[in-house]
C-alpha atoms as a PDB file:
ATOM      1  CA  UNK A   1     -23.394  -2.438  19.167  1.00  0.00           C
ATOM      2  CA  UNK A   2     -19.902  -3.931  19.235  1.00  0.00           C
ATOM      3  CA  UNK A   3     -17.144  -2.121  17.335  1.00  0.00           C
ATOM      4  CA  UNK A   4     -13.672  -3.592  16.886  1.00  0.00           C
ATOM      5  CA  UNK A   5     -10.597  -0.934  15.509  1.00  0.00           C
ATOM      6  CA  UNK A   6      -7.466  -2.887  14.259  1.00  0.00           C
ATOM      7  CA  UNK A   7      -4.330  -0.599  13.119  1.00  0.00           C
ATOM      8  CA  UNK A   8      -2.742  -2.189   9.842  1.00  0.00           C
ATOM      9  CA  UNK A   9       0.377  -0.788   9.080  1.00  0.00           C
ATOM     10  CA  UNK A  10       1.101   0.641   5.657  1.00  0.00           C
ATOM     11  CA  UNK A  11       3.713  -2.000   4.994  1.00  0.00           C
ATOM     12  CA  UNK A  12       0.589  -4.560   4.896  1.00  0.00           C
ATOM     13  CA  UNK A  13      -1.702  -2.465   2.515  1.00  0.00           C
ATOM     14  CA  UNK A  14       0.715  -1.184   0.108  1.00  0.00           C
ATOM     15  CA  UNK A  15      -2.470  -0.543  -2.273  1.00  0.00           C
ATOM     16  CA  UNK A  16      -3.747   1.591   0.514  1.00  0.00           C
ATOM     17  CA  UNK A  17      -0.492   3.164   1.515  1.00  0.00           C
ATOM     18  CA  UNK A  18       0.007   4.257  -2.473  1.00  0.00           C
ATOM     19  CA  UNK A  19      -3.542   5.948  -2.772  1.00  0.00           C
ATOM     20  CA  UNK A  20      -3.013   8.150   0.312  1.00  0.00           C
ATOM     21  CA  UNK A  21      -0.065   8.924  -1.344  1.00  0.00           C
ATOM     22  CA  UNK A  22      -1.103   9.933  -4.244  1.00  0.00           C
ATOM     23  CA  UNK A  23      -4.722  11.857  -2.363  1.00  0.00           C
ATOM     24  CA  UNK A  24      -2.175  13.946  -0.339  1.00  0.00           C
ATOM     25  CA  UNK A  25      -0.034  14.580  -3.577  1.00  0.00           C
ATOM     26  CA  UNK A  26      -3.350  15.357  -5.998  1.00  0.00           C
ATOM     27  CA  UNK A  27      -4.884  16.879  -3.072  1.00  0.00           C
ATOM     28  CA  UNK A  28      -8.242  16.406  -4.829  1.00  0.00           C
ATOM     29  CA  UNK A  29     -10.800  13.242  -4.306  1.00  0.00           C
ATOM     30  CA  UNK A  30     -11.394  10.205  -6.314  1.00  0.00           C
ATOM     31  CA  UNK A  31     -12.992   7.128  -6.898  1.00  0.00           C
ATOM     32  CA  UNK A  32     -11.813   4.171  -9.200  1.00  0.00           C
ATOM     33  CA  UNK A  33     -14.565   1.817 -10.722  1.00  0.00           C
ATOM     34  CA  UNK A  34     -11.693   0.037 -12.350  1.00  0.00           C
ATOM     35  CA  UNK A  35      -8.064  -0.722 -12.109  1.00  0.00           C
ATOM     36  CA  UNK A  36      -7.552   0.111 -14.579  1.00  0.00           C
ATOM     37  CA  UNK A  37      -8.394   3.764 -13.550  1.00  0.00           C
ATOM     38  CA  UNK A  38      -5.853   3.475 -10.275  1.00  0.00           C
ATOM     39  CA  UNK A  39      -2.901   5.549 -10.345  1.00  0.00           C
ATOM     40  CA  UNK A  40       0.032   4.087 -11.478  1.00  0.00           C
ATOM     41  CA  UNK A  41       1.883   4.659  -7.855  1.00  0.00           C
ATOM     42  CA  UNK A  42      -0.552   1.663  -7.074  1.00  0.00           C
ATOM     43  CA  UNK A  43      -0.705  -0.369  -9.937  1.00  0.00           C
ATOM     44  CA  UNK A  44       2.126  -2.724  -9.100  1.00  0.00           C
ATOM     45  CA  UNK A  45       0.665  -3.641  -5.480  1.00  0.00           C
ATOM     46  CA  UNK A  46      -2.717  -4.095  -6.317  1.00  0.00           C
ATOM     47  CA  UNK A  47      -1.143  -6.667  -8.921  1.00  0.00           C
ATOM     48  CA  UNK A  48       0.518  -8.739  -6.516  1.00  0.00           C
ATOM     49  CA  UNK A  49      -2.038  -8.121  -4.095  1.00  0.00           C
ATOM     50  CA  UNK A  50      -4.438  -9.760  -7.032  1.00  0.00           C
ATOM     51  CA  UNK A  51      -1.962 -12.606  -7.325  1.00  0.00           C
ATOM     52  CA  UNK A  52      -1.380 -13.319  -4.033  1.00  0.00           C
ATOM     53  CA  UNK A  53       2.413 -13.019  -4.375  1.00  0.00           C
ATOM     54  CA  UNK A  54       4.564 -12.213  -1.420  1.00  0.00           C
ATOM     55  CA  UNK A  55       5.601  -8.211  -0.886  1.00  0.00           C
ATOM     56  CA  UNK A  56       8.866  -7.114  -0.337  1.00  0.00           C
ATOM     57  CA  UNK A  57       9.354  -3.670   1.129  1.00  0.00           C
ATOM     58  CA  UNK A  58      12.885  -2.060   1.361  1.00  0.00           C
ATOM     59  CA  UNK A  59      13.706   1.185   3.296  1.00  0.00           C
ATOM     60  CA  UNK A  60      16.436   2.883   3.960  1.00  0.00           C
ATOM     61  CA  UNK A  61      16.402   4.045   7.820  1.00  0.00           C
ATOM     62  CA  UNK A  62      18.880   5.709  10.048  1.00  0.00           C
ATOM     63  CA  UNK A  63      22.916   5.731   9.386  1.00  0.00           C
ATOM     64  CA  UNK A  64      23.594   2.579   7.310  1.00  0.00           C
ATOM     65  CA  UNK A  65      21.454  -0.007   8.391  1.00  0.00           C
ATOM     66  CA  UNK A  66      18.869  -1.166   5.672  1.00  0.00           C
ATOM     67  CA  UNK A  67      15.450  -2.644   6.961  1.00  0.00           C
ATOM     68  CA  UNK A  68      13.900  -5.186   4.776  1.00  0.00           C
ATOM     69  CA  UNK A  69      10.115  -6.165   5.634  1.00  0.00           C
ATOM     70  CA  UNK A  70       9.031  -9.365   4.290  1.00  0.00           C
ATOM     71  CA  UNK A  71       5.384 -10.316   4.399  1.00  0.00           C
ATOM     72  CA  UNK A  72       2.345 -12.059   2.898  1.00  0.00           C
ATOM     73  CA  UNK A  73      -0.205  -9.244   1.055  1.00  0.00           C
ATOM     74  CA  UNK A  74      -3.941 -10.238   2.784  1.00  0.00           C
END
């Protein structure tokens, strides 16, 4: 059996990144049937993740230096 493991960081899933937000926040499990269902942390990135439309992710990091990521949602 072959097995590949590939890190993605959260900046590339922001769909992801929101529903382990809100799991650790909830602390309880789910499962969505529907999108409708998702919470709303998540709602706006699985939209553009839908569409297809670039994300933009702004952070604020260390002294006054912002960080911008730019990148296409896969």
């Amino acid at each position: 059996m072959n097995c590949e493991v590939n890190h993605c960081y959260k900046e590339a899933n922001q769909v992801a990144d929101a529903l382990a937000k809100h799991a650790v926040i909830s602390n309880e499990a789910h499962m969505y049937h529907d999108w409708r269902d998702i919470p709303k942390l998540a709602v706006g990135s699985y939209q553009l993740d839908k569409m297809q439309m670039l994300s933009i992710r702004i952070s604020f990091k260390m002294g006054n230096w912002w960080i911008f990521y730019v990148g296409w949602i896969e």
